[in-house]
PDB file of N, CA and C in Angstrom:
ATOM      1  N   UNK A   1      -5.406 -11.135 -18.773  1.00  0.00           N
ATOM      2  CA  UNK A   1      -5.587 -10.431 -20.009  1.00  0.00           C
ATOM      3  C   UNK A   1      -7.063 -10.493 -20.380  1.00  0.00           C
ATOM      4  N   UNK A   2      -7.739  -9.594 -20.807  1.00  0.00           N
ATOM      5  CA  UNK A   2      -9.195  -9.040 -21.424  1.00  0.00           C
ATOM      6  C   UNK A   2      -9.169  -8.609 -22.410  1.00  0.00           C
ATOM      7  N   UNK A   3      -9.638  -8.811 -23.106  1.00  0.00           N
ATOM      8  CA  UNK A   3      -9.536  -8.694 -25.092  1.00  0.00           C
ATOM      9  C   UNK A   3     -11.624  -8.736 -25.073  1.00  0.00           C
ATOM     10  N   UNK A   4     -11.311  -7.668 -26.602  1.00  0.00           N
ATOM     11  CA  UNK A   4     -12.910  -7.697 -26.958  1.00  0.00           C
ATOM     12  C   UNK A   4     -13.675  -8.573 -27.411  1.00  0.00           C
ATOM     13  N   UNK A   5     -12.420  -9.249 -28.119  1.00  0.00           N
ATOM     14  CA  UNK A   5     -12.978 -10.656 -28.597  1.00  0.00           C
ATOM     15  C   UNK A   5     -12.703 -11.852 -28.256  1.00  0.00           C
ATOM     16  N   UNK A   6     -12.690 -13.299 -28.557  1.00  0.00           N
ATOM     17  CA  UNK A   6     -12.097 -14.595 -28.569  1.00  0.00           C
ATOM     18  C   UNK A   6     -11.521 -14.622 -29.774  1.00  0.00           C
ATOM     19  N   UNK A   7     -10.979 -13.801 -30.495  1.00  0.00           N
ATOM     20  CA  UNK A   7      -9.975 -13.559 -31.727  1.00  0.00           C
ATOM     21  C   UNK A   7      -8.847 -13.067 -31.537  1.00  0.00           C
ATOM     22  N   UNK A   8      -9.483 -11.766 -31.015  1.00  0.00           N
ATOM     23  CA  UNK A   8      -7.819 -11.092 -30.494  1.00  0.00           C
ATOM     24  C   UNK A   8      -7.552 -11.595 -29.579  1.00  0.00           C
ATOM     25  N   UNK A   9      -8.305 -12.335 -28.446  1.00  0.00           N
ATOM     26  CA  UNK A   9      -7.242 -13.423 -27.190  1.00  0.00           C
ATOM     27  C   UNK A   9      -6.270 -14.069 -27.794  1.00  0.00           C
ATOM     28  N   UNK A  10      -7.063 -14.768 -28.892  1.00  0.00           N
ATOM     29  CA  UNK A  10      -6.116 -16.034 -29.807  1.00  0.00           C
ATOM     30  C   UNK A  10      -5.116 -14.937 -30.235  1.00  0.00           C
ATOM     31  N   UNK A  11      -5.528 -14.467 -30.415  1.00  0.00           N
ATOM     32  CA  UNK A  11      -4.421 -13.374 -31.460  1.00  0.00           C
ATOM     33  C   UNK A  11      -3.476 -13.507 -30.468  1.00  0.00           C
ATOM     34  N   UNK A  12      -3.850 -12.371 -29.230  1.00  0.00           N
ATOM     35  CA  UNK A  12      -2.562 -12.320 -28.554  1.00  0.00           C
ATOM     36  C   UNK A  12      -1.713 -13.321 -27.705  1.00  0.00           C
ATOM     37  N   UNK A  13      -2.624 -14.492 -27.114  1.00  0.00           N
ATOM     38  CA  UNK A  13      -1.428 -15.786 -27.019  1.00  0.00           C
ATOM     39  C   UNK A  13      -0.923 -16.149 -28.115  1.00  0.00           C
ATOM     40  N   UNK A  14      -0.852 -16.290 -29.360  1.00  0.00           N
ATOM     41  CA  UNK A  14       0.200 -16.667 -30.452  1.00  0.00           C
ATOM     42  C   UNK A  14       0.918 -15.871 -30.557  1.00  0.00           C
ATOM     43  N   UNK A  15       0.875 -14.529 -30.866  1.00  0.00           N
ATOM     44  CA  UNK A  15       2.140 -13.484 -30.459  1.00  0.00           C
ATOM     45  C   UNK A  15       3.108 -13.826 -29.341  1.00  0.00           C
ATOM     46  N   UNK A  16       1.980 -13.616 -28.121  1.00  0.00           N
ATOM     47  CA  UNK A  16       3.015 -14.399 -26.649  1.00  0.00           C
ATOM     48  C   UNK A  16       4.149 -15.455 -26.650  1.00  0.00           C
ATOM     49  N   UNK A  17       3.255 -16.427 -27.664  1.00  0.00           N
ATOM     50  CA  UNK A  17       4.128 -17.803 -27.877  1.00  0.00           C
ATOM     51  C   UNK A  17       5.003 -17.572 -28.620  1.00  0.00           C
ATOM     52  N   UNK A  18       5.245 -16.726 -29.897  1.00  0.00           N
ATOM     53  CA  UNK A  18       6.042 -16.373 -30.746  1.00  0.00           C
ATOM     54  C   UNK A  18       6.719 -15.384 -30.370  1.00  0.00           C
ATOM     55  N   UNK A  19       6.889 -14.416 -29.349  1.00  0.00           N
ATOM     56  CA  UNK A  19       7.666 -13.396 -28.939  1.00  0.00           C
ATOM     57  C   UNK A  19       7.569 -13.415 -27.636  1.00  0.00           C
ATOM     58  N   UNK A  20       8.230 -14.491 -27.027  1.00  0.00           N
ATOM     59  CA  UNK A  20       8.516 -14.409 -25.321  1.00  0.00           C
ATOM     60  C   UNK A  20       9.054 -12.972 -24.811  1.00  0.00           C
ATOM     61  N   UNK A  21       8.550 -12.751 -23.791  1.00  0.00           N
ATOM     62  CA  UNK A  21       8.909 -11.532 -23.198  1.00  0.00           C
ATOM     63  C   UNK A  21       9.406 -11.393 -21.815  1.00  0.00           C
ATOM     64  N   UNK A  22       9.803 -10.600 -21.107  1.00  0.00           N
ATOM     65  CA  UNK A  22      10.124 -10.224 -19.722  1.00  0.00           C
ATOM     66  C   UNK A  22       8.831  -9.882 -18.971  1.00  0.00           C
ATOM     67  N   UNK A  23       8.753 -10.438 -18.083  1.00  0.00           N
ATOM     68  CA  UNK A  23       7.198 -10.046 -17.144  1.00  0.00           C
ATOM     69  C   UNK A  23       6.746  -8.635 -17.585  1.00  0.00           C
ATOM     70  N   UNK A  24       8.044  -8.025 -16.976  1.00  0.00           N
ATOM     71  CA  UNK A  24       7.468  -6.625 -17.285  1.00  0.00           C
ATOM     72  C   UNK A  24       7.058  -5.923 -18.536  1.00  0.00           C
ATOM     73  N   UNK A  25       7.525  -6.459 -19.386  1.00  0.00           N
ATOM     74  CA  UNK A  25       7.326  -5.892 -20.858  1.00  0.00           C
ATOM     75  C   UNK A  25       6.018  -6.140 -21.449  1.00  0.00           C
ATOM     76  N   UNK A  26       5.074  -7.616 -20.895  1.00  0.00           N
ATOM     77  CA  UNK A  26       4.304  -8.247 -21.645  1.00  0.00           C
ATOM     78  C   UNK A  26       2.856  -7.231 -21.601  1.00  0.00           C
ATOM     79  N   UNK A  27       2.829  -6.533 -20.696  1.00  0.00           N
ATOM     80  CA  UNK A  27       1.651  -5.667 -21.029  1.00  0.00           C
ATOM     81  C   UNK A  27       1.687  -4.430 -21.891  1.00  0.00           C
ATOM     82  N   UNK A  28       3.218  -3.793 -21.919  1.00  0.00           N
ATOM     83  CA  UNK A  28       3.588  -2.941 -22.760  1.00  0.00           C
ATOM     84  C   UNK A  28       3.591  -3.418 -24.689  1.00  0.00           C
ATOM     85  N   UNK A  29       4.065  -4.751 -24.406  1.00  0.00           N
ATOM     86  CA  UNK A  29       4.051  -5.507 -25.939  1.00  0.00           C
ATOM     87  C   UNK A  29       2.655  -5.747 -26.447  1.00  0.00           C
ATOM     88  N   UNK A  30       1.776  -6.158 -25.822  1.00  0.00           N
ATOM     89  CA  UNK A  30       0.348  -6.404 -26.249  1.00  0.00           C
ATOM     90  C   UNK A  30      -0.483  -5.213 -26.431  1.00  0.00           C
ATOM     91  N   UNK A  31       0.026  -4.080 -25.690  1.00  0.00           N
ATOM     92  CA  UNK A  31      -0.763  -2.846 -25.990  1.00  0.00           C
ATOM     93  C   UNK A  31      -0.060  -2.043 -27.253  1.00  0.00           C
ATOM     94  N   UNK A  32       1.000  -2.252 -27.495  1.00  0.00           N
ATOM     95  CA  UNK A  32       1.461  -1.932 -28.364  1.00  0.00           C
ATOM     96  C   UNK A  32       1.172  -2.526 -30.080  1.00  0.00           C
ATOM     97  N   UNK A  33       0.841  -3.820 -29.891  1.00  0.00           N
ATOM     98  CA  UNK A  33       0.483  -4.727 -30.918  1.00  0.00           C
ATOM     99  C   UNK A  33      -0.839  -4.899 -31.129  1.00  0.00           C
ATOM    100  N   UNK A  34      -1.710  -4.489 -30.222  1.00  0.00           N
ATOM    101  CA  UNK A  34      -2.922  -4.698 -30.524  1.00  0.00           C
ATOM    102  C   UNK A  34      -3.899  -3.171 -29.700  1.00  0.00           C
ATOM    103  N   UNK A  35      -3.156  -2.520 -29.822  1.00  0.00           N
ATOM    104  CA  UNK A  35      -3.633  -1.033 -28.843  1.00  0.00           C
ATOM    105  C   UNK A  35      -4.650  -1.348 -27.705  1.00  0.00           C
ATOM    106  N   UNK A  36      -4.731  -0.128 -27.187  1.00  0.00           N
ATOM    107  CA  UNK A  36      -5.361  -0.458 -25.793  1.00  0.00           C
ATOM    108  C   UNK A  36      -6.537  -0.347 -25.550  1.00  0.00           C
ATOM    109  N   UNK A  37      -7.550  -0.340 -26.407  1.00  0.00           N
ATOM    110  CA  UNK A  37      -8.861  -0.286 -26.761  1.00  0.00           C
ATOM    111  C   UNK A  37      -9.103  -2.121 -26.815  1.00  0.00           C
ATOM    112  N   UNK A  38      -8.312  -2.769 -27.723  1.00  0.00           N
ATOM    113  CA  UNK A  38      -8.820  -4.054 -28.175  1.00  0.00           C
ATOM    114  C   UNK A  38      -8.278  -5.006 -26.740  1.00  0.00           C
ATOM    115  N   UNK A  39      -7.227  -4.462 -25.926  1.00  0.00           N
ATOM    116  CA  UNK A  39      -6.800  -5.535 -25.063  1.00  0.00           C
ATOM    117  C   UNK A  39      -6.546  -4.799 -23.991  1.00  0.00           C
ATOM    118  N   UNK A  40      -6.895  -5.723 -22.806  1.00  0.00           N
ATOM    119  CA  UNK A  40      -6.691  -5.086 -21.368  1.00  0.00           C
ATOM    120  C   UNK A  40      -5.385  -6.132 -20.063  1.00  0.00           C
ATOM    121  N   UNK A  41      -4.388  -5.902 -20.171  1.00  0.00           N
ATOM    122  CA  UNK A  41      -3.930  -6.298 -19.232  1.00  0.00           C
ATOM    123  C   UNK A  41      -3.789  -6.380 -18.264  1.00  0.00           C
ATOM    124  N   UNK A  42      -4.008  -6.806 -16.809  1.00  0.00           N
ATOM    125  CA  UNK A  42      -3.200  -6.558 -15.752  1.00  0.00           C
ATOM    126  C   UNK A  42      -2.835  -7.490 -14.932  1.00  0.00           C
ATOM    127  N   UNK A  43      -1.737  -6.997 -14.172  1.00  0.00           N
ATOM    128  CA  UNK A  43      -0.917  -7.716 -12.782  1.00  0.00           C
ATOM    129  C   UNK A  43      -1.492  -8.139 -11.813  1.00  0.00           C
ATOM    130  N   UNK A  44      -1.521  -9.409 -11.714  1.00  0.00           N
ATOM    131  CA  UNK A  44      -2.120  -9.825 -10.589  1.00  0.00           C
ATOM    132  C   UNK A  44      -0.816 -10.431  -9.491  1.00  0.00           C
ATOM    133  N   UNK A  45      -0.724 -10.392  -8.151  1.00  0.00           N
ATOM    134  CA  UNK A  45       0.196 -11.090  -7.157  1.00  0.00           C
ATOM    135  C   UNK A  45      -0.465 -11.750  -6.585  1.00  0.00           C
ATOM    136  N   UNK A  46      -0.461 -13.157  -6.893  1.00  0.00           N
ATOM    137  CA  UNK A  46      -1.211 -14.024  -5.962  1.00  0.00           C
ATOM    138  C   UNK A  46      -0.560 -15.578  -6.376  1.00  0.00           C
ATOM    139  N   UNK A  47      -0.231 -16.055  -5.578  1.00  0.00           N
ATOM    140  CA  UNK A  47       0.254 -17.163  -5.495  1.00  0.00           C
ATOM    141  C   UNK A  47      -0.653 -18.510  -5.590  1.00  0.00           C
ATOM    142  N   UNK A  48       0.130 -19.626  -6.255  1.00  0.00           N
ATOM    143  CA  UNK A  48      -0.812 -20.821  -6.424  1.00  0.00           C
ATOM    144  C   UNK A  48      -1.352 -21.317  -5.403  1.00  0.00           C
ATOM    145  N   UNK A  49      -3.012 -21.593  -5.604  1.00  0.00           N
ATOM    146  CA  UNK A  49      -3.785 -22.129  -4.752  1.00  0.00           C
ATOM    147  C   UNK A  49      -4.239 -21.023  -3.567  1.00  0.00           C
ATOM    148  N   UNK A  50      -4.456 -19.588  -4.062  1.00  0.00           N
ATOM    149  CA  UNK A  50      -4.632 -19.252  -3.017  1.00  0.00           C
ATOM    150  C   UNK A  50      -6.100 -18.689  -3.462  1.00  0.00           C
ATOM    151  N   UNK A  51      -6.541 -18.359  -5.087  1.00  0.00           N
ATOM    152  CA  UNK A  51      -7.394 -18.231  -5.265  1.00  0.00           C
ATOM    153  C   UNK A  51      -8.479 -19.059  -6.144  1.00  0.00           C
ATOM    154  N   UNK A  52      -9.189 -19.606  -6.604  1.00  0.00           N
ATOM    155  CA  UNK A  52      -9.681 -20.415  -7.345  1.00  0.00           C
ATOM    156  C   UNK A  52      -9.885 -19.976  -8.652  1.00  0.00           C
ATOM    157  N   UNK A  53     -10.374 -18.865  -8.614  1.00  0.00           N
ATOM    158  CA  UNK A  53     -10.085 -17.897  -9.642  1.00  0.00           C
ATOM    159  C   UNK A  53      -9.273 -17.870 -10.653  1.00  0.00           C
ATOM    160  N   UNK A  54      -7.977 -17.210  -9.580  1.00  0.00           N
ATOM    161  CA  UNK A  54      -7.167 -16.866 -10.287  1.00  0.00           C
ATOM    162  C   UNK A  54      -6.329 -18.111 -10.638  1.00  0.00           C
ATOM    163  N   UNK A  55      -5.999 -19.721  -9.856  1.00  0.00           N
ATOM    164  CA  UNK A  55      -5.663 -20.639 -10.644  1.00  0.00           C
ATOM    165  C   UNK A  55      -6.323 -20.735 -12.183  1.00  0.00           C
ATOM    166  N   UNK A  56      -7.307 -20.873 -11.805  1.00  0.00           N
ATOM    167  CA  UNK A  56      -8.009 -20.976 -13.554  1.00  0.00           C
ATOM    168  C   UNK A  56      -7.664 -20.399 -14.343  1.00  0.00           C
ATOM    169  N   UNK A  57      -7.534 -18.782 -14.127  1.00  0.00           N
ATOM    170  CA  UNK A  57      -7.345 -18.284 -15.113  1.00  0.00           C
ATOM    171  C   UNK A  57      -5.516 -17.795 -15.196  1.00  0.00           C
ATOM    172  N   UNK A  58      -4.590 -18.193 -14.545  1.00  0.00           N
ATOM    173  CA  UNK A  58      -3.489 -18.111 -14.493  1.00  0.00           C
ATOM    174  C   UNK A  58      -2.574 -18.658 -14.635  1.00  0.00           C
ATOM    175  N   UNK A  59      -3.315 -20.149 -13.873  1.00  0.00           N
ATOM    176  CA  UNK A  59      -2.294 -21.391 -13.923  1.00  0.00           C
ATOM    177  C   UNK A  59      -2.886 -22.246 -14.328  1.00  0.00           C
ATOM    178  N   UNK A  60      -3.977 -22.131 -15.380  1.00  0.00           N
ATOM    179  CA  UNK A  60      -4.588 -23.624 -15.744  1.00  0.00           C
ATOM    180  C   UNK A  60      -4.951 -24.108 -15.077  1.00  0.00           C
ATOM    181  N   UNK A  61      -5.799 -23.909 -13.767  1.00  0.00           N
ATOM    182  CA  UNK A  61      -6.788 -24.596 -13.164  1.00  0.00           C
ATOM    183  C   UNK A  61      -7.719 -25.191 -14.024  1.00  0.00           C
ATOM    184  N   UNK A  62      -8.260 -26.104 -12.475  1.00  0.00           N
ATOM    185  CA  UNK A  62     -10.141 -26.281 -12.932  1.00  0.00           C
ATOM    186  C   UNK A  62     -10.434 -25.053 -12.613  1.00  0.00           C
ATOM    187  N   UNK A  63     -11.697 -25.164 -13.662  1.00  0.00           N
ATOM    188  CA  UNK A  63     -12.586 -24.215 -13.653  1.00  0.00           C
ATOM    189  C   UNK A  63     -13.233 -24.275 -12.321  1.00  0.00           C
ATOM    190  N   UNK A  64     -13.756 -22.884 -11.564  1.00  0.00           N
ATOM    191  CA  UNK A  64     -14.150 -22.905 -10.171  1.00  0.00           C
ATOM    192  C   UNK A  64     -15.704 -23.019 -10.888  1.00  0.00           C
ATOM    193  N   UNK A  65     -16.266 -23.748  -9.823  1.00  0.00           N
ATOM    194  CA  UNK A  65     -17.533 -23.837  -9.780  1.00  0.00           C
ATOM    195  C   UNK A  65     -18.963 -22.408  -9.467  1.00  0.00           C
ATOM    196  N   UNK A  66     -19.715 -22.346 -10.556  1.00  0.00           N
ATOM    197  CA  UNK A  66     -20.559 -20.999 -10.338  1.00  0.00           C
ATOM    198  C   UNK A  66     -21.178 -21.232  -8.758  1.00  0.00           C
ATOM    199  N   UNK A  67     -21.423 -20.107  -8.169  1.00  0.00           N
ATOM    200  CA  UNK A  67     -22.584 -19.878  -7.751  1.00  0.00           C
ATOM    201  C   UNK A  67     -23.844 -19.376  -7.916  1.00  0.00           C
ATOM    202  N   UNK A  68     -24.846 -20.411  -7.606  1.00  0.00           N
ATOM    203  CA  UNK A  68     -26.103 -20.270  -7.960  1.00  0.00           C
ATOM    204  C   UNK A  68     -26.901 -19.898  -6.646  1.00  0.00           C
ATOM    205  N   UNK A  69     -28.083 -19.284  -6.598  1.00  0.00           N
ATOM    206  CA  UNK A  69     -29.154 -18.748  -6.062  1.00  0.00           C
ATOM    207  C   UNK A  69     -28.855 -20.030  -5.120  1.00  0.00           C
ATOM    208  N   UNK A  70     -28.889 -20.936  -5.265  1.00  0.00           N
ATOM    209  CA  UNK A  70     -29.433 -22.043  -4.060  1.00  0.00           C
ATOM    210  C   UNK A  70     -28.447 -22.588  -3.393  1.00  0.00           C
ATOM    211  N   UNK A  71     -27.175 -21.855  -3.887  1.00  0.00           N
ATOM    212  CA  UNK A  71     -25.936 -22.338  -2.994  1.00  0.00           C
ATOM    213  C   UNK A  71     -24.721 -20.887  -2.902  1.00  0.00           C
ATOM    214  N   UNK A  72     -25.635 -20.545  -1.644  1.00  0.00           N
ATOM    215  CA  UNK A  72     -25.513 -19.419  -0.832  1.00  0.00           C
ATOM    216  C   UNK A  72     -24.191 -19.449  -0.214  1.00  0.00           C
ATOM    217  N   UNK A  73     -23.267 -18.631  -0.276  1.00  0.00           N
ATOM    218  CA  UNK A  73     -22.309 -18.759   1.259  1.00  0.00           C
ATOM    219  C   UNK A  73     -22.391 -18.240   2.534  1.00  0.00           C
ATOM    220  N   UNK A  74     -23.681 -17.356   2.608  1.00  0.00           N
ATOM    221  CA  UNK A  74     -24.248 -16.577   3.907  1.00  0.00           C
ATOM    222  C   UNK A  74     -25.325 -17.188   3.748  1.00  0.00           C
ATOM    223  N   UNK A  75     -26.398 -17.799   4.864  1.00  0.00           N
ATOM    224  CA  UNK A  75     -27.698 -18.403   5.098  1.00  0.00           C
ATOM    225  C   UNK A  75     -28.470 -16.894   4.895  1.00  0.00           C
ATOM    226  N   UNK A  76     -29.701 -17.452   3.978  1.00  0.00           N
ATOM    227  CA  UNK A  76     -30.343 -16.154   4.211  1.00  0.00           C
ATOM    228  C   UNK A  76     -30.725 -15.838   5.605  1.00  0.00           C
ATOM    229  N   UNK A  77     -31.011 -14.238   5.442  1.00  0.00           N
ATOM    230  CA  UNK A  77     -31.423 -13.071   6.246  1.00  0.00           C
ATOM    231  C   UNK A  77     -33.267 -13.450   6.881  1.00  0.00           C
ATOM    232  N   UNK A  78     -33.264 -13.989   8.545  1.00  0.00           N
ATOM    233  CA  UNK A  78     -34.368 -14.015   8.521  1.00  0.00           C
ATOM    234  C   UNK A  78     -35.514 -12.546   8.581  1.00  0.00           C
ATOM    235  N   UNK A  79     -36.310 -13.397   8.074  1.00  0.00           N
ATOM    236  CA  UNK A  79     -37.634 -12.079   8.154  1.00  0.00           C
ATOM    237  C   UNK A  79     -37.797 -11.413   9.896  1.00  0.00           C
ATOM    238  N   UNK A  80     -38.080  -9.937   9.954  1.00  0.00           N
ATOM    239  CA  UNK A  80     -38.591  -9.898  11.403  1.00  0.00           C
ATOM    240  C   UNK A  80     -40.117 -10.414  11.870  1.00  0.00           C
ATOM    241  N   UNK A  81     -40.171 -10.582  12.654  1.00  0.00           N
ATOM    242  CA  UNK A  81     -41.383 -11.051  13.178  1.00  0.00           C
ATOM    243  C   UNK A  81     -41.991 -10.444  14.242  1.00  0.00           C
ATOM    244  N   UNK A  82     -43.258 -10.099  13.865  1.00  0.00           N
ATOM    245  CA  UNK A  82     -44.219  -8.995  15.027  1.00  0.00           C
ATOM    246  C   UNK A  82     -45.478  -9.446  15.734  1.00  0.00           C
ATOM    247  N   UNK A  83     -44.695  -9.513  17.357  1.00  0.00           N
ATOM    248  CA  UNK A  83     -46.313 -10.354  17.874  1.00  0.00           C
ATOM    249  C   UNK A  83     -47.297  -8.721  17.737  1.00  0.00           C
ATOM    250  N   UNK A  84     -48.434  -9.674  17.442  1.00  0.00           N
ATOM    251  CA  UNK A  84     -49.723  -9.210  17.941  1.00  0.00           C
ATOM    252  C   UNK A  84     -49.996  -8.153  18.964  1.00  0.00           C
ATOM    253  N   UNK A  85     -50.157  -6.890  19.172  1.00  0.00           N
ATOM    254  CA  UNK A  85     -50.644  -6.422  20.775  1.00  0.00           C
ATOM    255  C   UNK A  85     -51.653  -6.957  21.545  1.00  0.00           C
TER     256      UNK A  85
END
């Protein structure tokens, strides 16, 4: 879920908590309650532990760790190099 604010998030997990729903319904109920401008839902299929990501943001993970400039997952690209004639 994507909301414009950290208000209407709150907003819409207390609704959630207060009006349990059917999988399928829960994106239809939140767009309906808070229209589809202020909140963005969608379906994700991915099973626990398969993304780091998406634990975090699905199942209450840890938070995955950023990547920064100095911790690359491809080694940089070397320069070419031109002998002399």
């Amino acid at each position: 879920m994507f909301a414009t604010s950290d208000s209407i998030a709150q907003a819409a997990q207390a609704f959630l908590a207060e009006n349990p729903q059917a999988s399928d319904n829960v994106a239809t109920a939140l767009r309906q309650k808070f229209g589809s401008k202020e909140i963005k839902v969608e379906k994700v299929i991915a099973s626990k532990g398969e993304n780091a990501i998406t634990d975090y943001l699905g199942f209450g993970g840890e938070k995955p760790e950023a990547l920064t400039s100095t911790k690359c997952l491809t080694p940089p690209r070397r320069q070419p190099t031109f002998a002399a004639p």
